[in-house]
Protein backbone atom coordinates (compact mmCIF):
# COMPACT_ATOMS: atom_id res chain seq x y z
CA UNK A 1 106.91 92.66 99.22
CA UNK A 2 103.46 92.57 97.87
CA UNK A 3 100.39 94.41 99.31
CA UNK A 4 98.43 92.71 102.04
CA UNK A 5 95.10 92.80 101.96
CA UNK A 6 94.96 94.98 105.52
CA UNK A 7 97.15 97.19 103.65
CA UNK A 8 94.81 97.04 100.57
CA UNK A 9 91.91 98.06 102.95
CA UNK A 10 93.83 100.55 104.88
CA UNK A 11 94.29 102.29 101.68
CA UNK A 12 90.66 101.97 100.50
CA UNK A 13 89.78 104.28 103.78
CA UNK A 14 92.58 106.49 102.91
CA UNK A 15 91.42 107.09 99.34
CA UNK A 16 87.68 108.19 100.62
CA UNK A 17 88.71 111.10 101.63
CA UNK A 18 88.35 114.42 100.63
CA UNK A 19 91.84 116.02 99.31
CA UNK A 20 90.54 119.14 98.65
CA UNK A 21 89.99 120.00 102.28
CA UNK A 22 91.02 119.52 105.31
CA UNK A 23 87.75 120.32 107.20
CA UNK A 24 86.27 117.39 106.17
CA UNK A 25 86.74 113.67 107.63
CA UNK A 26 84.85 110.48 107.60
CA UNK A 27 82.90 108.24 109.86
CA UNK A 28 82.88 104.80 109.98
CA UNK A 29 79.71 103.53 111.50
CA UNK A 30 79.75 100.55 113.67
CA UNK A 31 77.54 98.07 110.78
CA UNK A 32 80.41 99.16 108.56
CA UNK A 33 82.22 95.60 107.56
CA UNK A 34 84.67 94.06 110.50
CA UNK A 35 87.58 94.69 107.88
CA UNK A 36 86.57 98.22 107.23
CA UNK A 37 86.42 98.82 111.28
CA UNK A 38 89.78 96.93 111.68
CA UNK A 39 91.41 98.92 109.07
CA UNK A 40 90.48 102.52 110.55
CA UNK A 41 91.61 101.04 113.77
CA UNK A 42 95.34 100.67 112.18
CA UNK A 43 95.29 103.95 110.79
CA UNK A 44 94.67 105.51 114.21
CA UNK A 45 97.25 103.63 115.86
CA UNK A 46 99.54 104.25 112.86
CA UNK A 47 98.95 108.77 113.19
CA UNK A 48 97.09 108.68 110.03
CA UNK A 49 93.30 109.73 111.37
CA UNK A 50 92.09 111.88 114.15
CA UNK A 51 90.04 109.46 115.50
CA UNK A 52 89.24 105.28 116.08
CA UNK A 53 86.37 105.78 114.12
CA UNK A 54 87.72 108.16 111.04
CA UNK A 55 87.59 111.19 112.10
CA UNK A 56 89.81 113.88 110.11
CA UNK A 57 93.25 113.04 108.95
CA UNK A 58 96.57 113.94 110.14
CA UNK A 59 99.28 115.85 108.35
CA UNK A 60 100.89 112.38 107.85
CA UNK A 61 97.80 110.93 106.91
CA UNK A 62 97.26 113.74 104.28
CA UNK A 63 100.38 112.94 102.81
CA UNK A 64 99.87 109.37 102.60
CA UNK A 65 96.45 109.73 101.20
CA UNK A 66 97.75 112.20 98.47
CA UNK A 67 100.27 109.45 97.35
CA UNK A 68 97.25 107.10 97.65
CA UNK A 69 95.37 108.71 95.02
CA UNK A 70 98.26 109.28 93.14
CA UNK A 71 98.86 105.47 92.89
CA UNK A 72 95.49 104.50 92.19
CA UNK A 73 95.12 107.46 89.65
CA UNK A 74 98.30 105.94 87.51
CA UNK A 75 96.88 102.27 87.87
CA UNK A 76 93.44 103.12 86.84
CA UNK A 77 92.41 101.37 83.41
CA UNK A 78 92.41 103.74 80.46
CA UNK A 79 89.12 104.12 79.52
């Protein structure tokens, strides 16, 4: 089954986080774009973020957003 693009955006919040730390979350402002809004949404009703808006993320969420970065790291063009 190929990506969707909700899943494509869903992982675009994912990957803007911070992986370092835990003490630090995002915010997603309400002029962010409808899609952006829609996919932090899903990722609070799906355990992955603290919060509608961003907030921190969850122990799941960590772990998903660690394999996040891990896939986009390996796809990344050589440059």
């Amino acid at each position: 089954m190929p990506y969707t693009q909700p899943i494509v955006e869903e992982l675009n919040i994912l990957v803007r986080y911070n992986l370092s730390t835990t003490q630090e979350g995002i915010k997603v402002h309400k002029n962010a774009t409808p899609e952006t809004i829609a996919a932090t949404h899903r990722l609070f009703e799906k355990g992955l973020v603290t919060q509608e808006d961003g907030g921190y993320l969850t122990s799941l969420g960590l772990e998903t957003a660690q394999q996040a970065q891990a896939v986009l790291d390996i796809l990344r063009p050589v440059e």
